[in-house]
Protein backbone atom coordinates (compact mmCIF):
# COMPACT_ATOMS: atom_id res chain seq x y z
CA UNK A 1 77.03 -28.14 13.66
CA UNK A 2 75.10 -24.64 13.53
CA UNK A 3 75.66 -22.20 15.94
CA UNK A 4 73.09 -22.42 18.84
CA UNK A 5 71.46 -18.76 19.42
CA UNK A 6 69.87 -20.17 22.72
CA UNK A 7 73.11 -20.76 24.45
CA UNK A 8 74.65 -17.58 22.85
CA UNK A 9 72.01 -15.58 24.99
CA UNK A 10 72.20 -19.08 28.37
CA UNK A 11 68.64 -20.02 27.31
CA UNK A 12 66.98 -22.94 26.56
CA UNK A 13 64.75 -23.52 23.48
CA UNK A 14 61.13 -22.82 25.17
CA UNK A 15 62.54 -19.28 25.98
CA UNK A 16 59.69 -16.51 25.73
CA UNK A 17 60.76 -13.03 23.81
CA UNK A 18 60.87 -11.84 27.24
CA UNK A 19 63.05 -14.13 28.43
CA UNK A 20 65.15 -13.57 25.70
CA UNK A 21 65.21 -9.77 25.91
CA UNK A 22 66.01 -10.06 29.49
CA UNK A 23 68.52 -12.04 28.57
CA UNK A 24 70.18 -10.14 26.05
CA UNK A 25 69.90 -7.00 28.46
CA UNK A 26 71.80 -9.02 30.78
CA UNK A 27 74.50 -10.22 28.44
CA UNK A 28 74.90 -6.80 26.27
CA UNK A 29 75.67 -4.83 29.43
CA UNK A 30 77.95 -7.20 30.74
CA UNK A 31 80.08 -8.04 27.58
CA UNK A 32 79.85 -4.31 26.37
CA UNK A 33 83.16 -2.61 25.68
CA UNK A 34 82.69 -0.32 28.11
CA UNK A 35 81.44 -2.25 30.96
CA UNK A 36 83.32 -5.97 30.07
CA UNK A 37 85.63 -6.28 33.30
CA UNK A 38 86.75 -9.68 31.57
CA UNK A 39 89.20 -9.75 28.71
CA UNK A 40 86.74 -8.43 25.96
CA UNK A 41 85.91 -10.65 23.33
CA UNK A 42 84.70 -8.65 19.93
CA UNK A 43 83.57 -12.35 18.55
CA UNK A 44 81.35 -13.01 22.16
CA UNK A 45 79.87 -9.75 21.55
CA UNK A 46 78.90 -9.44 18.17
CA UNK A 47 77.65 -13.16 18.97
CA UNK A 48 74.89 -11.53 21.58
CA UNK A 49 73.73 -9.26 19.15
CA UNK A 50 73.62 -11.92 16.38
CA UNK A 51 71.38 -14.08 18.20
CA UNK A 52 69.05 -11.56 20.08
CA UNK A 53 68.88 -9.79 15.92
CA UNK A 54 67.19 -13.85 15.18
CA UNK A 55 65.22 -14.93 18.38
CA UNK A 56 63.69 -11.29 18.57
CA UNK A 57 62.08 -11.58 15.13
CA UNK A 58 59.17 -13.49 14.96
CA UNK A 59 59.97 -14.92 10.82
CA UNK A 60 63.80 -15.35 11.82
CA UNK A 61 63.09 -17.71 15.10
CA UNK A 62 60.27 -19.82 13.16
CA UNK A 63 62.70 -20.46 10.58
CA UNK A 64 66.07 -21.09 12.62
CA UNK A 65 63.75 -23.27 15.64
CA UNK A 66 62.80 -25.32 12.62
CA UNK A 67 65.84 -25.88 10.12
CA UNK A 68 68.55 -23.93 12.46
CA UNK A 69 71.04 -21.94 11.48
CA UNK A 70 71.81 -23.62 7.62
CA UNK A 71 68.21 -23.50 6.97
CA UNK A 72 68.04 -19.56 7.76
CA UNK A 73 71.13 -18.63 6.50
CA UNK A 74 70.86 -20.49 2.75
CA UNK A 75 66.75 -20.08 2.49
CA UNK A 76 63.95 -22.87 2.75
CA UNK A 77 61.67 -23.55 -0.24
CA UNK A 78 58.66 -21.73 -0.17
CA UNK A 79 55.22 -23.56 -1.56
CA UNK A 80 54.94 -26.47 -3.37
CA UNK A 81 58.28 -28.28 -4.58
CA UNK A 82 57.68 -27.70 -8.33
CA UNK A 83 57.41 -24.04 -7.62
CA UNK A 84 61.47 -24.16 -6.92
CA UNK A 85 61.42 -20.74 -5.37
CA UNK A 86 63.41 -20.26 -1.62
CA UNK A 87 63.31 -17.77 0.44
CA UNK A 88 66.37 -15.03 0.63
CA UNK A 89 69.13 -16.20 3.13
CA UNK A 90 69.35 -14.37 6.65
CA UNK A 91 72.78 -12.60 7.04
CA UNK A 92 73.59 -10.70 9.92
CA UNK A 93 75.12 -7.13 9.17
CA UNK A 94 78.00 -7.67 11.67
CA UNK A 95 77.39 -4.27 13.51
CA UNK A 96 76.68 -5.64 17.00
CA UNK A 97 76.83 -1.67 17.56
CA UNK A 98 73.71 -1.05 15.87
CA UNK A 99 71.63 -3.54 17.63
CA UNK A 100 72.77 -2.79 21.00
CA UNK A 101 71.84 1.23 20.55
CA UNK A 102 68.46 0.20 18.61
CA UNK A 103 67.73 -2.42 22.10
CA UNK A 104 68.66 0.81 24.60
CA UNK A 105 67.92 3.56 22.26
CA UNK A 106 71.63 4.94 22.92
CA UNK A 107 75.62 4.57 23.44
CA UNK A 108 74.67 4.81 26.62
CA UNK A 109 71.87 2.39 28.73
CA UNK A 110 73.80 3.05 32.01
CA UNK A 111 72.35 6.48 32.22
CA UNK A 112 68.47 5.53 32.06
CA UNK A 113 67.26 9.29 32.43
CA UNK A 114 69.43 11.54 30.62
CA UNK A 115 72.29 11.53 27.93
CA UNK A 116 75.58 12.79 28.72
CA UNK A 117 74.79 15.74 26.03
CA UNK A 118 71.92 16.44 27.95
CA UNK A 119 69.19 14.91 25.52
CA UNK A 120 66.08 13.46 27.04
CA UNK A 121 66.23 9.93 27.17
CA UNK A 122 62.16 8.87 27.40
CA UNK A 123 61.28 4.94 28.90
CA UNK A 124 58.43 3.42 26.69
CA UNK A 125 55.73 2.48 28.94
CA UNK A 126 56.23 -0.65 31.18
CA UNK A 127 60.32 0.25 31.19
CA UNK A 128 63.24 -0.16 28.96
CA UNK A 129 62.12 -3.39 27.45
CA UNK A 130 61.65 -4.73 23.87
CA UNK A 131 63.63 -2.49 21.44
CA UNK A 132 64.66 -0.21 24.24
CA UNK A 133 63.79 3.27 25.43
CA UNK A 134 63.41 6.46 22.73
CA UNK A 135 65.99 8.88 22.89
CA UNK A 136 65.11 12.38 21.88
CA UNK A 137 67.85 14.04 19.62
CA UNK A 138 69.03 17.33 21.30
CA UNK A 139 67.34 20.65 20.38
CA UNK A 140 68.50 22.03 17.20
CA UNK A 141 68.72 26.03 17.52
CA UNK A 142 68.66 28.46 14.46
CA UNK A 143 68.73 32.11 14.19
CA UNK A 144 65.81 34.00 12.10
CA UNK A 145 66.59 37.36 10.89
CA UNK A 146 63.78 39.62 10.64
CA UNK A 147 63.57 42.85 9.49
CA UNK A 148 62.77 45.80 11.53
CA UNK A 149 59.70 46.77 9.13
CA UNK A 150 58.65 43.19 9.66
CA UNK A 151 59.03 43.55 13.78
CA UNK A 152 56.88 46.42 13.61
CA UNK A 153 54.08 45.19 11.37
CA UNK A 154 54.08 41.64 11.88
CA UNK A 155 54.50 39.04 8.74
CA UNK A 156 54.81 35.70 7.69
CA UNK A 157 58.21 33.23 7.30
CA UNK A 158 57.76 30.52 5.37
CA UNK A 159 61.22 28.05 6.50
CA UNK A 160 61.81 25.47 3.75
CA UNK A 161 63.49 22.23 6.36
CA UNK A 162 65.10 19.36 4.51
CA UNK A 163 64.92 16.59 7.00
CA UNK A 164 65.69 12.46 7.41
CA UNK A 165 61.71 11.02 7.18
CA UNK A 166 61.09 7.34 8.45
CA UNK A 167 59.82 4.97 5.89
CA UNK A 168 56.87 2.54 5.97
CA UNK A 169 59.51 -0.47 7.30
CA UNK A 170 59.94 1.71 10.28
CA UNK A 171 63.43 1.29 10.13
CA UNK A 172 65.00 2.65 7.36
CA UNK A 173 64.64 7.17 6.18
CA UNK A 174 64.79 9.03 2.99
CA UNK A 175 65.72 12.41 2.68
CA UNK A 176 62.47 15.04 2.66
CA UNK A 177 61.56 18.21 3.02
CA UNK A 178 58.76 20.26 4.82
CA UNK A 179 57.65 23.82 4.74
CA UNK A 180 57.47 25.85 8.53
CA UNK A 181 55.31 28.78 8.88
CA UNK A 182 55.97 31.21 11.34
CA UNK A 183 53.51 33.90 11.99
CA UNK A 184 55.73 37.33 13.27
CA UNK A 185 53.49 38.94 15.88
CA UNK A 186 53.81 43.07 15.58
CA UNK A 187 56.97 43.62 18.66
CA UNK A 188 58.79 40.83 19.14
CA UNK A 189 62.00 41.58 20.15
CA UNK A 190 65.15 39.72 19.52
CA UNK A 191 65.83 36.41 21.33
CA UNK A 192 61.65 35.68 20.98
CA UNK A 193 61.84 31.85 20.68
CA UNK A 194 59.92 29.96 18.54
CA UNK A 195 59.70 26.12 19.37
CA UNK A 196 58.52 23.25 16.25
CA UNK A 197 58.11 20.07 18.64
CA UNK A 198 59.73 16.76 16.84
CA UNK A 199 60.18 18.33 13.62
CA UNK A 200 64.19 17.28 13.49
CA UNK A 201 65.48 14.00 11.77
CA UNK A 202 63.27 11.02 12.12
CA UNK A 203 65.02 7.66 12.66
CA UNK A 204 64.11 4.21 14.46
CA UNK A 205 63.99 4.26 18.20
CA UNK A 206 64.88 8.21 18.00
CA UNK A 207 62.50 10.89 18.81
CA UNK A 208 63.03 13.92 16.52
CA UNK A 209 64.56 16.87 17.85
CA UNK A 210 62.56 20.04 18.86
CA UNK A 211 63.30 23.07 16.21
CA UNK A 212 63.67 26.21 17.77
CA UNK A 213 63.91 29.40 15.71
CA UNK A 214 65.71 32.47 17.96
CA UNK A 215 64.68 36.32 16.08
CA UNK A 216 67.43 37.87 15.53
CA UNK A 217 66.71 41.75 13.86
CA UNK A 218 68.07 42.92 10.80
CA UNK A 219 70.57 45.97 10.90
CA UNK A 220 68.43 48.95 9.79
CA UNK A 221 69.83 52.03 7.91
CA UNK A 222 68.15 54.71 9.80
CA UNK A 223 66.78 53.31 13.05
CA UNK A 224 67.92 51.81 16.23
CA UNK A 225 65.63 50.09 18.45
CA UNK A 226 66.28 49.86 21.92
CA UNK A 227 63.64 48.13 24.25
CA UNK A 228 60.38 49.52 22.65
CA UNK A 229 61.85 52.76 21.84
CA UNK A 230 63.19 53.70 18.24
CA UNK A 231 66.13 56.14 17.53
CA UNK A 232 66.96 58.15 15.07
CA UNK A 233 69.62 60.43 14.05
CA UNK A 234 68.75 63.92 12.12
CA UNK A 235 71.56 65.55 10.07
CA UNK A 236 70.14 69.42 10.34
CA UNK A 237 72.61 72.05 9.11
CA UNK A 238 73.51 74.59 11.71
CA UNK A 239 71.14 77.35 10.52
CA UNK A 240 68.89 74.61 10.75
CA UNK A 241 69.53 73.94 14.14
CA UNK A 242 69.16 78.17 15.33
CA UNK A 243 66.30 79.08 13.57
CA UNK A 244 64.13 75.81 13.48
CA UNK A 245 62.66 73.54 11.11
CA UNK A 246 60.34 70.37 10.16
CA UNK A 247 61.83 67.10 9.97
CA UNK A 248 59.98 64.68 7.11
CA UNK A 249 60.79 60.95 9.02
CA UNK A 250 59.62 57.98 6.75
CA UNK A 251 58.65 55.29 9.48
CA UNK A 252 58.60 51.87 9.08
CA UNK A 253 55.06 51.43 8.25
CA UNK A 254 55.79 54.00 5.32
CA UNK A 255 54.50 57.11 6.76
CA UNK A 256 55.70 60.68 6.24
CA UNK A 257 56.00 61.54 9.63
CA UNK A 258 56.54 65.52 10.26
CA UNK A 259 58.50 66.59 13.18
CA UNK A 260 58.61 70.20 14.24
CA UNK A 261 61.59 71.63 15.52
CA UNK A 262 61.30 75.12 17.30
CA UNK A 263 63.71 74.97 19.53
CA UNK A 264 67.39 75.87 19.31
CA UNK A 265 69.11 72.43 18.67
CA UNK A 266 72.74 71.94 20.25
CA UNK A 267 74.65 68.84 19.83
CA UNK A 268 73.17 67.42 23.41
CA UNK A 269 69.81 67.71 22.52
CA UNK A 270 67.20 65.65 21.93
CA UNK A 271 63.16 65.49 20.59
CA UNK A 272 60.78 62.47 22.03
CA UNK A 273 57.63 61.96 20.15
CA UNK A 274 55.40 59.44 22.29
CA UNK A 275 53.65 56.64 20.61
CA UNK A 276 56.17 56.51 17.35
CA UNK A 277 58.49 53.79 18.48
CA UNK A 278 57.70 50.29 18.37
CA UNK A 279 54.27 48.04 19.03
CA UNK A 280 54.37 46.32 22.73
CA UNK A 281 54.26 42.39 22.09
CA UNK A 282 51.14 42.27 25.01
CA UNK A 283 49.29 44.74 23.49
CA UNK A 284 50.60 46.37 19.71
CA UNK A 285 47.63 48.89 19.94
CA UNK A 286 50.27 50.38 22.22
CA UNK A 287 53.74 51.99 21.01
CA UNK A 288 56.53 53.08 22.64
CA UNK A 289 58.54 55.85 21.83
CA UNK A 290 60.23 57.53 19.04
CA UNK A 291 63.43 59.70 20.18
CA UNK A 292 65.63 62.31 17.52
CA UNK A 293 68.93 63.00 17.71
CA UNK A 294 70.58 65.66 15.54
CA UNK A 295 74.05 65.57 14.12
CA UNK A 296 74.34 69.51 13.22
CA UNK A 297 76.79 70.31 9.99
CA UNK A 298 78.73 73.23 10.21
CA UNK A 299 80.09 75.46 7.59
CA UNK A 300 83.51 74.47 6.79
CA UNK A 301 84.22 77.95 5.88
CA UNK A 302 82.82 81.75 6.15
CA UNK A 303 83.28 84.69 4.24
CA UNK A 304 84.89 87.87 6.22
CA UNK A 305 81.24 89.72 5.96
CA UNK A 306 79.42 86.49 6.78
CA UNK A 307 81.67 86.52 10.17
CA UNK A 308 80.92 90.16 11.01
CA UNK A 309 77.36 89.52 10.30
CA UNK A 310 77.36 86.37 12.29
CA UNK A 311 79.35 88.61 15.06
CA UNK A 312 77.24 91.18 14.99
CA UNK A 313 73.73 89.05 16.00
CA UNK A 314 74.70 86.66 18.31
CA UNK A 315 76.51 89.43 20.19
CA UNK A 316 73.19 91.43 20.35
């Protein structure tokens, strides 16, 4: 004799599909690993999710309710009897696992709002009923590194994202890929976050993760920006730094910019030329500031007449 699906799940034959996902609900929480307070039985479970894997299919039940379990396990002949064609066997894939997190959308049904990572867990409309609520996969975070010419001009990132992508059956992925575009607005700082909703792996009974980019900005080799503000450091050699000069600063756009210095320079000091740093996110018509500090060489050595010359001024 067959195995009986109806009295795997307590049912009888005239059982509705919501009768008999109520009743596998029922059953799968109870005999569950987790939750089983009876001797577990790996054969009582893996039962459950054989039967509710037939009776929930539509094909699978018409077949079994009419030839039972023989008929849907080692095909039926399909048209006329000349024809000798049958229809491919049912077998079931012995992961009682898989159907139970497809039914609640997770590991874990007894938490109906939220995952113990912290992942949403969303109820389809009318409840967790049919295949079970969607589960969104957690966030997945990656760093962009942008350049500080880039920050201060604004560009764009093209992201090349290889990703899982659902096939037509719904049920099973292939492995894809899709370009991201990010537009770089003129003075965004680092940690700007840039959010790609559902863009993560696609899978059945999963909503894809959100995709969030996090700026991160490139080390630069002659500026530091702090805030809005850039810095930057002019060697000047100590005659330099007496008698005055002009310093030629490339800035990032790739302007000459020329910075007079007519004031005697000491290690402490500093020059602030307003409206040279970098753009403000809420408004890049307006800059911050631009602020020069000097590192001042010094002669390693000096001749005996240099010395009494040098003596003979700064002592006037």
């Amino acid at each position: 004799m067959g195995l009986d699906y109806y009295a795997a799940l307590e049912l009888d034959r005239g059982a509705t599909a919501e009768d008999i996902r109520k009743a596998y609900r029922k059953l799968a929480l109870k005999y569950h690993p987790l939750k089983c307070k009876e001797p577990w039985s790996p054969k009582r479970f893996e039962l459950l999710a054989e039967a509710y894997d037939v009776l929930s299919d539509p094909m699978k039940k018409g077949i079994y309710d009419k030839f039972g379990e023989e008929g849907l396990k080692c095909g039926i002949p399909l048209g006329h009897a000349s024809d000798n064609r049958w229809s491919t066997g049912y077998v079931f894939h012995n992961n009682p696992e898989k159907v139970f997190r497809e039914f609640f959308g997770g590991d874990n049904p007894f938490a109906e709002f939220f995952a113990e990572d912290g992942s949403k867990v969303l109820l389809p409309f009318g409840g967790p009923r049919g295949r079970g609520a969607l589960r969104q996969d957690p966030p997945i975070v990656r760093d962009l590194y942008v350049s500080l010419e880039d920050l201060y001009q604004g560009c764009t990132k093209k992201i090349k994202l290889s990703r899982r992508v659902l096939n037509e059956d719904r049920q099973t992925s292939t492995l894809g890929c899709k370009i991201l575009t990010i537009h770089v607005q003129p003075g965004w700082q680092r940690g700007t976050r840039i959010t790609f909703e559902k863009e993560g792996d696609q899978g059945p009974n999963i909503i894809p993760a959100d995709i969030t980019f996090v700026v991160q900005e490139k080390l630069h080799p002659r500026f530091k920006r702090i805030d809005n503000n850039l810095h930057f450091v002019a060697g000047i050699s100590l005659a330099k730094a007496l008698t005055g000069c002009t310093l030629d600063i490339k800035m990032l756009d790739g302007r000459l910019l020329n910075v007079p210095i007519n004031d005697i320079v000491d290690p402490t000091s500093y020059k602030m030329v307003p409206g040279e740093g970098m753009p403000l996110a809420q408004d890049p018509q307006r800059k911050g500031d631009l602020y020069i500090y000097f590192d001042i060489f010094f002669p390693r050595s000096l001749s005996p007449q240099v010395k009494t010359l040098l003596k003979s001024i700064l002592q006037a």
